[in-house]
PDB file of N, CA and C in Angstrom:
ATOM      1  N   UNK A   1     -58.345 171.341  -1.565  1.00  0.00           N
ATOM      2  CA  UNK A   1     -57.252 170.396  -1.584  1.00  0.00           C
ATOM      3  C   UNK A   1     -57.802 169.041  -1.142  1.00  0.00           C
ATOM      4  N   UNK A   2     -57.456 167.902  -1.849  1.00  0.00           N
ATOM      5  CA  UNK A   2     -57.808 166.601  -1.388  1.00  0.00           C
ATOM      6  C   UNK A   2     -57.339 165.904  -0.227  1.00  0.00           C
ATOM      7  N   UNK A   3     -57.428 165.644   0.421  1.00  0.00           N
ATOM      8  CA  UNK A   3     -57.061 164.859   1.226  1.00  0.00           C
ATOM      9  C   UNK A   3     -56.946 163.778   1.814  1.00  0.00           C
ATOM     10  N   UNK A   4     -56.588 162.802   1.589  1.00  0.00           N
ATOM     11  CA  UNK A   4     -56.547 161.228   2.024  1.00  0.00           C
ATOM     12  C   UNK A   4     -56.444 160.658   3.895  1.00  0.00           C
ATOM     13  N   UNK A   5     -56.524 159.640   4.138  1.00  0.00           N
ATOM     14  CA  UNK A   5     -55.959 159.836   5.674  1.00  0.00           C
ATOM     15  C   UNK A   5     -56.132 158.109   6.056  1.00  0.00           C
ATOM     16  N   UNK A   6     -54.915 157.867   6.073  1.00  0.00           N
ATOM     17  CA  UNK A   6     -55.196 156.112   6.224  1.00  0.00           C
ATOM     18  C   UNK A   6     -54.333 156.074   8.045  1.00  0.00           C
ATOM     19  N   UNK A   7     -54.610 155.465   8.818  1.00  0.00           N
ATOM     20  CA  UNK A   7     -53.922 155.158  10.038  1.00  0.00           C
ATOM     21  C   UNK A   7     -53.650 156.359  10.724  1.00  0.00           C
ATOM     22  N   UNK A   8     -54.399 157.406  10.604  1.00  0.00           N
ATOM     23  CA  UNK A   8     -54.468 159.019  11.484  1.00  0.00           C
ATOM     24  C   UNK A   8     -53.528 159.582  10.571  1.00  0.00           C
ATOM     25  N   UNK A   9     -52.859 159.295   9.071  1.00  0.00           N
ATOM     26  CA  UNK A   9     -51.530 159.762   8.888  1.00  0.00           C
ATOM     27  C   UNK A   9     -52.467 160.431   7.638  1.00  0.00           C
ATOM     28  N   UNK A  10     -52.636 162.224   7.225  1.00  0.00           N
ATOM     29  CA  UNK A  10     -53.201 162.802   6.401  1.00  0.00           C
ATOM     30  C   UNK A  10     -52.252 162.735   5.299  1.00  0.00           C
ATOM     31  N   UNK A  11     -52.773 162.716   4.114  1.00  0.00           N
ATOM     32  CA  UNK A  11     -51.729 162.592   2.462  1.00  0.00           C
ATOM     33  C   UNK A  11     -52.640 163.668   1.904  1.00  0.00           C
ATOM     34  N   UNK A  12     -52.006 164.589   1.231  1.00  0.00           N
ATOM     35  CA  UNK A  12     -52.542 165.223   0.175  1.00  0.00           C
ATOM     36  C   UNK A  12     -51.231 165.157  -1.407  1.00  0.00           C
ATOM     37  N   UNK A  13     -52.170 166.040  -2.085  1.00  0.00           N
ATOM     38  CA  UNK A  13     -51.804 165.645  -3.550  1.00  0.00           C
ATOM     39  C   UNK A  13     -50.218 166.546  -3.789  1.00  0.00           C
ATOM     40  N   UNK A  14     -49.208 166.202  -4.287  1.00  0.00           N
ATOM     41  CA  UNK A  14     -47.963 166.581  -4.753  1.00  0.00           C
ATOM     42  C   UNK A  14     -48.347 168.533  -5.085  1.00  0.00           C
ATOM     43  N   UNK A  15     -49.132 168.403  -6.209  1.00  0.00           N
ATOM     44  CA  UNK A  15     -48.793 169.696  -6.700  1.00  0.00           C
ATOM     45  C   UNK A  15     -49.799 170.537  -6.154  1.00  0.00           C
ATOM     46  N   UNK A  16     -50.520 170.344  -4.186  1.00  0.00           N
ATOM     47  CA  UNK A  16     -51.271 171.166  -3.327  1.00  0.00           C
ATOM     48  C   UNK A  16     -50.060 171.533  -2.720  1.00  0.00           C
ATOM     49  N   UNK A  17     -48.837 170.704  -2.726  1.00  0.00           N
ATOM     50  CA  UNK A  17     -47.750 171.553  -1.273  1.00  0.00           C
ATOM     51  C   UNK A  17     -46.964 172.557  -2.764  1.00  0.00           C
ATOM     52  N   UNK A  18     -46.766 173.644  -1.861  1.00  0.00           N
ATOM     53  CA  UNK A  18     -46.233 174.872  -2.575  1.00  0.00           C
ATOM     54  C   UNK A  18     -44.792 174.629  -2.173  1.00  0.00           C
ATOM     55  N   UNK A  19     -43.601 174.798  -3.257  1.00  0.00           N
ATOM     56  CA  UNK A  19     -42.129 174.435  -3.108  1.00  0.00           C
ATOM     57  C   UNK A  19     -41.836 176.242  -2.655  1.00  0.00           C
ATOM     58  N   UNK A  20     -40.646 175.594  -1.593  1.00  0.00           N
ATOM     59  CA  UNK A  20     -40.300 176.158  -0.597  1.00  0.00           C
ATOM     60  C   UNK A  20     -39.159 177.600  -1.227  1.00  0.00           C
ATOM     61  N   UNK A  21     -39.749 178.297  -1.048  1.00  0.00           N
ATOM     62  CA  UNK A  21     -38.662 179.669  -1.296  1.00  0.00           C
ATOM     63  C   UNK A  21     -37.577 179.586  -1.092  1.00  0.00           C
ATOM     64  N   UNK A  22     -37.036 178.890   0.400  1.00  0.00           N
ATOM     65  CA  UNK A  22     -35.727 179.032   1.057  1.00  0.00           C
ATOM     66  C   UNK A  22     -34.202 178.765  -0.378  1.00  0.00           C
ATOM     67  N   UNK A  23     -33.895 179.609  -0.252  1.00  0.00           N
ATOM     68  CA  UNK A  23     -32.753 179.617  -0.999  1.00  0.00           C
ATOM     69  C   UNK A  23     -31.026 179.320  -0.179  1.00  0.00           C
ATOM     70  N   UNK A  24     -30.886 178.281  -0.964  1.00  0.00           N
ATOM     71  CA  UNK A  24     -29.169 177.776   0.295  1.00  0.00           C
ATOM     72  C   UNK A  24     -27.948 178.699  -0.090  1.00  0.00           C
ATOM     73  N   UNK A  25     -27.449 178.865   0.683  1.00  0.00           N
ATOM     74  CA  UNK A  25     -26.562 180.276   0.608  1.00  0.00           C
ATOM     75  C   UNK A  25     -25.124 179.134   0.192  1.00  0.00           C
ATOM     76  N   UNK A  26     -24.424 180.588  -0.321  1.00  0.00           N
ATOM     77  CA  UNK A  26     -23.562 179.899  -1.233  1.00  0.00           C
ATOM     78  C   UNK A  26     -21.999 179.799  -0.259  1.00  0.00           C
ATOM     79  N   UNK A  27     -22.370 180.411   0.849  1.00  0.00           N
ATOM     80  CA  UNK A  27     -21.050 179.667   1.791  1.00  0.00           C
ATOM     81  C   UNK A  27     -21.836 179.032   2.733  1.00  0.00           C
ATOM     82  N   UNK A  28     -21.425 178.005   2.605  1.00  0.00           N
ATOM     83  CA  UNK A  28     -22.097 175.944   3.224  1.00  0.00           C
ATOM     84  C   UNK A  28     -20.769 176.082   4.456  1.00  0.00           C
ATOM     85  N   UNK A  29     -21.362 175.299   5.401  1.00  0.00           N
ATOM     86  CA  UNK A  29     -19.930 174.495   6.020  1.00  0.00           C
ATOM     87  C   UNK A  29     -20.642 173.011   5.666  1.00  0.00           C
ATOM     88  N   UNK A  30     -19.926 172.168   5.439  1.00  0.00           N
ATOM     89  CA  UNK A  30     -20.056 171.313   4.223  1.00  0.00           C
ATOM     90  C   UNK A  30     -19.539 169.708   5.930  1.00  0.00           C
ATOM     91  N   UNK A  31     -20.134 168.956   6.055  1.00  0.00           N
ATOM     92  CA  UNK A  31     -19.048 167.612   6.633  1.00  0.00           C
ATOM     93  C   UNK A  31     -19.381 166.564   6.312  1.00  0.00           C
ATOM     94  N   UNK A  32     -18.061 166.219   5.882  1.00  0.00           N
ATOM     95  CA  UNK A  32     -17.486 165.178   4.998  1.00  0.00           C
ATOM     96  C   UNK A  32     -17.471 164.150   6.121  1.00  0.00           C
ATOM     97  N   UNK A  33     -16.958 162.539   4.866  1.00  0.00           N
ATOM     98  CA  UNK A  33     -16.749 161.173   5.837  1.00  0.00           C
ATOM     99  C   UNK A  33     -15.738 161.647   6.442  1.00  0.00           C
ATOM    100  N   UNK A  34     -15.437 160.419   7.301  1.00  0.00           N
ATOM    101  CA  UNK A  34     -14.184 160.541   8.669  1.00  0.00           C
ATOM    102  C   UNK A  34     -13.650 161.934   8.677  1.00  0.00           C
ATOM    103  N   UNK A  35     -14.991 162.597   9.328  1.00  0.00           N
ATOM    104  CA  UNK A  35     -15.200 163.871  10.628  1.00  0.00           C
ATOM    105  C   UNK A  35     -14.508 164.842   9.632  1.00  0.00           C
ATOM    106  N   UNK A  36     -14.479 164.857   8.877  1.00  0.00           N
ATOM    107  CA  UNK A  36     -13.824 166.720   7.984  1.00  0.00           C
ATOM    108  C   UNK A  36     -15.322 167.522   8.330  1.00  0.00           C
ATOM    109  N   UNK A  37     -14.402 168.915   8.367  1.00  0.00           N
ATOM    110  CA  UNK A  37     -15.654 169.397   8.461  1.00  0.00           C
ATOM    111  C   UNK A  37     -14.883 170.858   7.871  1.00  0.00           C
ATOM    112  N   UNK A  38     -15.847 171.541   6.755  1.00  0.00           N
ATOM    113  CA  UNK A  38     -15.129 172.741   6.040  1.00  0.00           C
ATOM    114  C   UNK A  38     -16.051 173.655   5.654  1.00  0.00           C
ATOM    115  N   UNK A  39     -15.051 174.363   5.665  1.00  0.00           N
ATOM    116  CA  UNK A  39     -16.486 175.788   4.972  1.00  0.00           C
ATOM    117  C   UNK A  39     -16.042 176.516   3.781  1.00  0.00           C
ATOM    118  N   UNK A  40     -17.149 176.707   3.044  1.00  0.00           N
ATOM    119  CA  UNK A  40     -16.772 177.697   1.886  1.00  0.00           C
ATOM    120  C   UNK A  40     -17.720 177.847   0.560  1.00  0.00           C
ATOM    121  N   UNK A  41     -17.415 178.251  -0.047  1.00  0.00           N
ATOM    122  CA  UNK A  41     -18.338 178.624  -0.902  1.00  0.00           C
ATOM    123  C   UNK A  41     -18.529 177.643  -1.859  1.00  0.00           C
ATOM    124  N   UNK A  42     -19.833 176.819  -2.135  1.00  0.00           N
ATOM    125  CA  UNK A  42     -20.126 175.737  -2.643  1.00  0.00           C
ATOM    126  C   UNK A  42     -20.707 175.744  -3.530  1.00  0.00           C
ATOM    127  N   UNK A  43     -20.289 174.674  -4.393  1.00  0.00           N
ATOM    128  CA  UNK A  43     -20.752 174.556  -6.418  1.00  0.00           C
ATOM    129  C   UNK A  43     -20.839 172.938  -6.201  1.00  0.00           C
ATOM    130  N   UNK A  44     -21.716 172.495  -7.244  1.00  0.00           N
ATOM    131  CA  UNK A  44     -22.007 171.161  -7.459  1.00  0.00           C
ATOM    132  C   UNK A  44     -22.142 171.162  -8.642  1.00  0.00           C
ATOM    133  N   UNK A  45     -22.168 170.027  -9.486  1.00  0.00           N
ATOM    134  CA  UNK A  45     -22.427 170.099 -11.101  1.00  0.00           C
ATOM    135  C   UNK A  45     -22.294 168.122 -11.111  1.00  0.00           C
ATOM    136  N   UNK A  46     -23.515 168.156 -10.931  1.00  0.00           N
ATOM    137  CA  UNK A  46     -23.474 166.364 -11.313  1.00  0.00           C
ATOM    138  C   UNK A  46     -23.380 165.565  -9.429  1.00  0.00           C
ATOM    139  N   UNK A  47     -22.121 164.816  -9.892  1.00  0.00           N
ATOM    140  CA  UNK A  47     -22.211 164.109  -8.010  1.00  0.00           C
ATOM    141  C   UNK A  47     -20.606 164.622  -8.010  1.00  0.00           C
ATOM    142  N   UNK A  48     -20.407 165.761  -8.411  1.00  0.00           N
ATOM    143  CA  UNK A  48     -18.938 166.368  -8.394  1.00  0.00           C
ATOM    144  C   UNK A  48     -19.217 167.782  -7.739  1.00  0.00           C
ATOM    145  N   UNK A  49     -19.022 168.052  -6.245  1.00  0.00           N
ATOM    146  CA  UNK A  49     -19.113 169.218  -5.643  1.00  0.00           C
ATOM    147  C   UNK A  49     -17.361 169.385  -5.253  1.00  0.00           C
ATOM    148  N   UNK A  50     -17.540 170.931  -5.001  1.00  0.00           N
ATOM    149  CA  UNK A  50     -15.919 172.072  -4.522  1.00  0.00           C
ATOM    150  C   UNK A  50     -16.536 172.870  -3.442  1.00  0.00           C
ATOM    151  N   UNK A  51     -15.618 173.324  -2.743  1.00  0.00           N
ATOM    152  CA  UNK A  51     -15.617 174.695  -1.833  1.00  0.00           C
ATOM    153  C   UNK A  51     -14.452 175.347  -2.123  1.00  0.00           C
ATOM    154  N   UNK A  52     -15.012 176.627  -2.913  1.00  0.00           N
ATOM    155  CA  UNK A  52     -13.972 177.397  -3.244  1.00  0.00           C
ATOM    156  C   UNK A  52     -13.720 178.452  -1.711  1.00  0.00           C
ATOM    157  N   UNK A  53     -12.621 179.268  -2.309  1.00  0.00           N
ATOM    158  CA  UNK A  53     -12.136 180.025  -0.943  1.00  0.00           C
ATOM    159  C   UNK A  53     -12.823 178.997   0.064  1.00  0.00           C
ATOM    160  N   UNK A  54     -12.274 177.716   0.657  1.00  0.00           N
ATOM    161  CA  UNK A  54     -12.221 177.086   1.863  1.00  0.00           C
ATOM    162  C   UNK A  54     -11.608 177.223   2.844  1.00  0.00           C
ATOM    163  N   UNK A  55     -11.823 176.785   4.127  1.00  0.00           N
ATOM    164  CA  UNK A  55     -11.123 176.299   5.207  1.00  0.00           C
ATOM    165  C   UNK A  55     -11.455 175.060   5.759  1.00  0.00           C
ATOM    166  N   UNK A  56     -10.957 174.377   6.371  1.00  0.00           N
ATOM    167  CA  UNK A  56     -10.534 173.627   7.469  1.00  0.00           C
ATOM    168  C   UNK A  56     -11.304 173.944   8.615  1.00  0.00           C
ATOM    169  N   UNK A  57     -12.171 173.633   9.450  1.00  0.00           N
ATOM    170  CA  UNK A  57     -12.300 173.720  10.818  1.00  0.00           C
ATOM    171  C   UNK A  57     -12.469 172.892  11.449  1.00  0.00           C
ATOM    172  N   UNK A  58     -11.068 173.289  11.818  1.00  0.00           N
ATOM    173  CA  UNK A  58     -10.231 172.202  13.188  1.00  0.00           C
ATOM    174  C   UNK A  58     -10.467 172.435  14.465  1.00  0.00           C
ATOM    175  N   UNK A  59     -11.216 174.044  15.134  1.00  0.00           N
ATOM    176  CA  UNK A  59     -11.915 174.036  16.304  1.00  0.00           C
ATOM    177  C   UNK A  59     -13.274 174.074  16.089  1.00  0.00           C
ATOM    178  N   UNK A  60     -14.283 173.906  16.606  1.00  0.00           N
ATOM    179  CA  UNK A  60     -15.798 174.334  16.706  1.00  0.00           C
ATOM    180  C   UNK A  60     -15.240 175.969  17.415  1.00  0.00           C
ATOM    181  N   UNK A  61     -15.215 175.921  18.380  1.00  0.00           N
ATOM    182  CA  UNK A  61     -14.831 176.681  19.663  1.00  0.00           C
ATOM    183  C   UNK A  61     -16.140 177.442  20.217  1.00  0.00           C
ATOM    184  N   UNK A  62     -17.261 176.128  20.010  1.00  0.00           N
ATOM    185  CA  UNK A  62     -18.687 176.792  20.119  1.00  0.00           C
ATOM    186  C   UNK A  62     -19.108 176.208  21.914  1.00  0.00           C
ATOM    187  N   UNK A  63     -19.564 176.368  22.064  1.00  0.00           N
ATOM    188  CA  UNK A  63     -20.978 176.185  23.079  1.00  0.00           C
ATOM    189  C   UNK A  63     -22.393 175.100  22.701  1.00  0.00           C
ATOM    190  N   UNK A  64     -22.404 175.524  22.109  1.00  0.00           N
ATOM    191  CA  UNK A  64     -23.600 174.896  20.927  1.00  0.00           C
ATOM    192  C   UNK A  64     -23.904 173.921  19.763  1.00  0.00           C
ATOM    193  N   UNK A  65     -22.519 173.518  19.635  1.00  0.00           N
ATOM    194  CA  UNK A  65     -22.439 172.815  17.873  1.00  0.00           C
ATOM    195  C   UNK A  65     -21.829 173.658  17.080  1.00  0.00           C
ATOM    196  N   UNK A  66     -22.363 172.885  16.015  1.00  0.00           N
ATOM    197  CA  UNK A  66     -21.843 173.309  14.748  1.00  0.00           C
ATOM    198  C   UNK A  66     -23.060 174.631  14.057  1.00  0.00           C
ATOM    199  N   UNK A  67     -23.976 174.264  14.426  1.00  0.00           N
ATOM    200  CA  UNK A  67     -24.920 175.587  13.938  1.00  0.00           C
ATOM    201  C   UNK A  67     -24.666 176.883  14.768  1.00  0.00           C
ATOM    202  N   UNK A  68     -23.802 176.924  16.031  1.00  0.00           N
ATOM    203  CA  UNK A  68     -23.831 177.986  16.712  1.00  0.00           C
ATOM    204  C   UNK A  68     -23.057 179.005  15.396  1.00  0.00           C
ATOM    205  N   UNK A  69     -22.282 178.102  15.154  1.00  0.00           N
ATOM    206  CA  UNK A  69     -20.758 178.410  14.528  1.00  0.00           C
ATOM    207  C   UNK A  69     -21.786 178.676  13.105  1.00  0.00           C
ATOM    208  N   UNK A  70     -22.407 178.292  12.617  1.00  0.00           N
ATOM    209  CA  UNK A  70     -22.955 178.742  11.259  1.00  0.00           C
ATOM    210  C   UNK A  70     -23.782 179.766  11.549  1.00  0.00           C
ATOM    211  N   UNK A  71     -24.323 180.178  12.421  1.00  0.00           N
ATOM    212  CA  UNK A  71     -25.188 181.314  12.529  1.00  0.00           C
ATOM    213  C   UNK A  71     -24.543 182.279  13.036  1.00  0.00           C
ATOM    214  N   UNK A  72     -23.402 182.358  13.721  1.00  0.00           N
ATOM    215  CA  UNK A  72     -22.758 183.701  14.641  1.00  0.00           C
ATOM    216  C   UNK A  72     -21.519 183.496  14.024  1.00  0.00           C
ATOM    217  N   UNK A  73     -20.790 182.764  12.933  1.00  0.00           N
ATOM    218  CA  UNK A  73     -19.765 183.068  12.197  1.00  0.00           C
ATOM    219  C   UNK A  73     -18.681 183.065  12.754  1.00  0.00           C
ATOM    220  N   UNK A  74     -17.118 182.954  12.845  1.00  0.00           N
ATOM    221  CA  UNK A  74     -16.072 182.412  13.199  1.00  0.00           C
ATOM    222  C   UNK A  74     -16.402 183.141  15.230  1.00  0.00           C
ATOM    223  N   UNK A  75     -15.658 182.028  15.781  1.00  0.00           N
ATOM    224  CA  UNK A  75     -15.969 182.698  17.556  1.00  0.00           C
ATOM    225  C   UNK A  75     -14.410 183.143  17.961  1.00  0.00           C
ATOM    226  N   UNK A  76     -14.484 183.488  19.349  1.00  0.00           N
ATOM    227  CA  UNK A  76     -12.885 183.545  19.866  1.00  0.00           C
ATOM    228  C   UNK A  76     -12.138 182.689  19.629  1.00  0.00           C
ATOM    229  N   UNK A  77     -12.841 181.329  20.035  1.00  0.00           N
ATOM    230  CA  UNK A  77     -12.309 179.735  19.689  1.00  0.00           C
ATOM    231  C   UNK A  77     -12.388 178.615  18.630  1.00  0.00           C
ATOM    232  N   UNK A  78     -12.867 179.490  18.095  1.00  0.00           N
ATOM    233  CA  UNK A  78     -12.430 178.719  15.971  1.00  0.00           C
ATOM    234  C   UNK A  78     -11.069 179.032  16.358  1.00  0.00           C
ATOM    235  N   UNK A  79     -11.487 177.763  15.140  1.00  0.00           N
ATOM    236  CA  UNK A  79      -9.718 178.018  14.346  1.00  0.00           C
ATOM    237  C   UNK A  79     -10.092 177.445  13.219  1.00  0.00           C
ATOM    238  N   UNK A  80     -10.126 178.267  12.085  1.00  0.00           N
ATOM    239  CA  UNK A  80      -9.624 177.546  10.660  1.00  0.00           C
ATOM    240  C   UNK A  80      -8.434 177.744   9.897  1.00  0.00           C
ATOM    241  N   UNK A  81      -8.475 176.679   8.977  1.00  0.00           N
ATOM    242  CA  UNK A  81      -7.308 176.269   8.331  1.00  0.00           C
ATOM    243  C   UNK A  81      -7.662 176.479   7.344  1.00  0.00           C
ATOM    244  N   UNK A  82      -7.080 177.820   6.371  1.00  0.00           N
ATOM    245  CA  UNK A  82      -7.102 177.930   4.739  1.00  0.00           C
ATOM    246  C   UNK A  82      -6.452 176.845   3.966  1.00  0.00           C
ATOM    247  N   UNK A  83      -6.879 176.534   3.025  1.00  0.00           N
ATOM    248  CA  UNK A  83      -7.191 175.634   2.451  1.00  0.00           C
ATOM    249  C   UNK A  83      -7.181 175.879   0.746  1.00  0.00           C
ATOM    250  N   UNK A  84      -6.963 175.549  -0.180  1.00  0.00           N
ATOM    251  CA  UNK A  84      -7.465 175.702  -1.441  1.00  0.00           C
ATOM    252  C   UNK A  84      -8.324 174.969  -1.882  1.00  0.00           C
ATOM    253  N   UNK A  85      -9.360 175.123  -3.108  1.00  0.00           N
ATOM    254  CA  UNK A  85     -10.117 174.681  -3.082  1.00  0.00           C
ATOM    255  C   UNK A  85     -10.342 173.088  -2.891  1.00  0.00           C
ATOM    256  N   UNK A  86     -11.715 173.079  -2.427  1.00  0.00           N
ATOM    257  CA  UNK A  86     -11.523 171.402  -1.491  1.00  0.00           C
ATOM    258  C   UNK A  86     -12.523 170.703  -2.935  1.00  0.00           C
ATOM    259  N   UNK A  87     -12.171 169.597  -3.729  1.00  0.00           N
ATOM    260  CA  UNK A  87     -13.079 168.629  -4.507  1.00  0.00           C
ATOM    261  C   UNK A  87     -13.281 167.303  -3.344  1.00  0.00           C
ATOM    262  N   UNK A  88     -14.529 167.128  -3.831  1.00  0.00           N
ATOM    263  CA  UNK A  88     -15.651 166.086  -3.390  1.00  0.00           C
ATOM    264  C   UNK A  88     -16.503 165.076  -4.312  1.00  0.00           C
ATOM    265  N   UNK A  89     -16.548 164.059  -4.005  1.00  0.00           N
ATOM    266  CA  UNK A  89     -17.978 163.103  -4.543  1.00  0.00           C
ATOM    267  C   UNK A  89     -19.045 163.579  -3.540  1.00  0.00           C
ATOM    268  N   UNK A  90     -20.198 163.834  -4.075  1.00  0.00           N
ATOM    269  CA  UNK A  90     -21.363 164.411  -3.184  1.00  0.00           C
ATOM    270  C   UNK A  90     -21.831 162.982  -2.704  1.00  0.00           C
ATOM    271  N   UNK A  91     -21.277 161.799  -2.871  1.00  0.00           N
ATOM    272  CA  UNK A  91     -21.690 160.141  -1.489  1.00  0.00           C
ATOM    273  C   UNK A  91     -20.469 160.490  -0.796  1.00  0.00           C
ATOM    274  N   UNK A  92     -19.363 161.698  -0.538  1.00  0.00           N
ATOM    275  CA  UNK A  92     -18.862 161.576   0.691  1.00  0.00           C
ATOM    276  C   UNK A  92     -19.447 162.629   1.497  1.00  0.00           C
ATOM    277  N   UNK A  93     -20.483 163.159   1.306  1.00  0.00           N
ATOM    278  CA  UNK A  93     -21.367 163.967   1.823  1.00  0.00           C
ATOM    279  C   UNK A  93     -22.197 163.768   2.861  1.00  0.00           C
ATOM    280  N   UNK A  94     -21.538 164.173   4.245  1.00  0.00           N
ATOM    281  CA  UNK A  94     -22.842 163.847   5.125  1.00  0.00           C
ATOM    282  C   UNK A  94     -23.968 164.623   5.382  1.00  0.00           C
ATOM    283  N   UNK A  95     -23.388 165.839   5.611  1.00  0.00           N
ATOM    284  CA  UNK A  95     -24.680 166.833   5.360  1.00  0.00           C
ATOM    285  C   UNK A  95     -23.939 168.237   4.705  1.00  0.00           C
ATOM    286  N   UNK A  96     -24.996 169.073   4.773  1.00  0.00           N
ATOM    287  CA  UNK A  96     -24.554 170.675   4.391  1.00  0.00           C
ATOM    288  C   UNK A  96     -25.367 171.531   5.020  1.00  0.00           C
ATOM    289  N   UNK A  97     -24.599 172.646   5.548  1.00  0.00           N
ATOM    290  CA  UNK A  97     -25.324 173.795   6.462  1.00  0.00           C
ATOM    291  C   UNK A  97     -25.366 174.878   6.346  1.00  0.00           C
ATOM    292  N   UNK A  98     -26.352 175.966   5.577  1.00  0.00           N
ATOM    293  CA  UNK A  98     -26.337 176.906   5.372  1.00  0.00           C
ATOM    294  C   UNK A  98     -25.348 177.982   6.804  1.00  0.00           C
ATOM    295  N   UNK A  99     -25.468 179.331   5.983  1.00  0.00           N
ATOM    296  CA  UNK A  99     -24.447 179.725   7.178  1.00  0.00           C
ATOM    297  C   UNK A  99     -25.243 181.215   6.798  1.00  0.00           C
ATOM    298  N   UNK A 100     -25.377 181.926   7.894  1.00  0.00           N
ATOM    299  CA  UNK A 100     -25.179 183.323   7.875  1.00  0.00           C
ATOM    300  C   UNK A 100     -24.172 184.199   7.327  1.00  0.00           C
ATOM    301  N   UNK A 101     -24.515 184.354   6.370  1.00  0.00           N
ATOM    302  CA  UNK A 101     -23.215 184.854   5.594  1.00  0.00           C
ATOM    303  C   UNK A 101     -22.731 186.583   6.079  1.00  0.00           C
ATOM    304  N   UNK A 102     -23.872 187.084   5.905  1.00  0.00           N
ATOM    305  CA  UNK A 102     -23.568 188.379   6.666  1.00  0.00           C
ATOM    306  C   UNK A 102     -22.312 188.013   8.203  1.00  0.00           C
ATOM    307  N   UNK A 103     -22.227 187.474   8.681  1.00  0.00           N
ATOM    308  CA  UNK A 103     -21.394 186.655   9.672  1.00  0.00           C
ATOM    309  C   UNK A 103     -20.094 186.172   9.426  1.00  0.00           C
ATOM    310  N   UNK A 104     -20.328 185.780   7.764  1.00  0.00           N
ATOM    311  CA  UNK A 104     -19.059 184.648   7.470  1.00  0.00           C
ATOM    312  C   UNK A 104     -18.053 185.879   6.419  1.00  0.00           C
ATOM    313  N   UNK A 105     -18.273 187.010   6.181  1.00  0.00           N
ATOM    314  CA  UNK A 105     -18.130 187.843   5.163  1.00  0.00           C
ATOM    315  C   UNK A 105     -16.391 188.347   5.430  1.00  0.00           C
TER     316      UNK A 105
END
């Protein structure tokens, strides 16, 4: 593999890094502009994304954030709000978070 290295900072060539296996699971908790924050099963097609079977989550009721809540799946202190399906522009997109689905099932 080639390697470059200008200012201590190493560069190698595009097609030496191997693309990443990780596959994003198809229930996201998804948060939107001005603080929405939802979960559900996510489709995109263009800059037009949905969360089908959604909710609302209006508590964290975590300890931890929002990843506690994506990895250990609804707590004593969630609370979500069903919802029908939620449409989006993917620029009101702040981020997206895979979830343990075995968890979210």
């Amino acid at each position: 593999m080639k390697k470059i290295t200008n200012d201590r900072v190493v560069y190698v060539e595009k097609k030496a890094i191997k693309k990443s296996s990780m596959v994003s699971t198809k229930k996201q908790i998804v948060i939107l502009n001005r603080g929405w924050v939802v979960v559900g099963d996510y489709s995109e097609k263009g800059d037009d994304c949905s969360l089908e079977n959604a909710s609302v989550i209006r508590r964290w009721g975590t300890e931890k954030g929002l990843g506690e809540l994506a990895m250990n799946g609804v707590l004593v202190d969630t609370i979500l709000d069903p919802c029908p399906t939620v449409r989006f522009s993917k620029m009101t997109m702040v981020a997206r978070m895979d979830v343990n689905e075995s968890k979210w099932s």
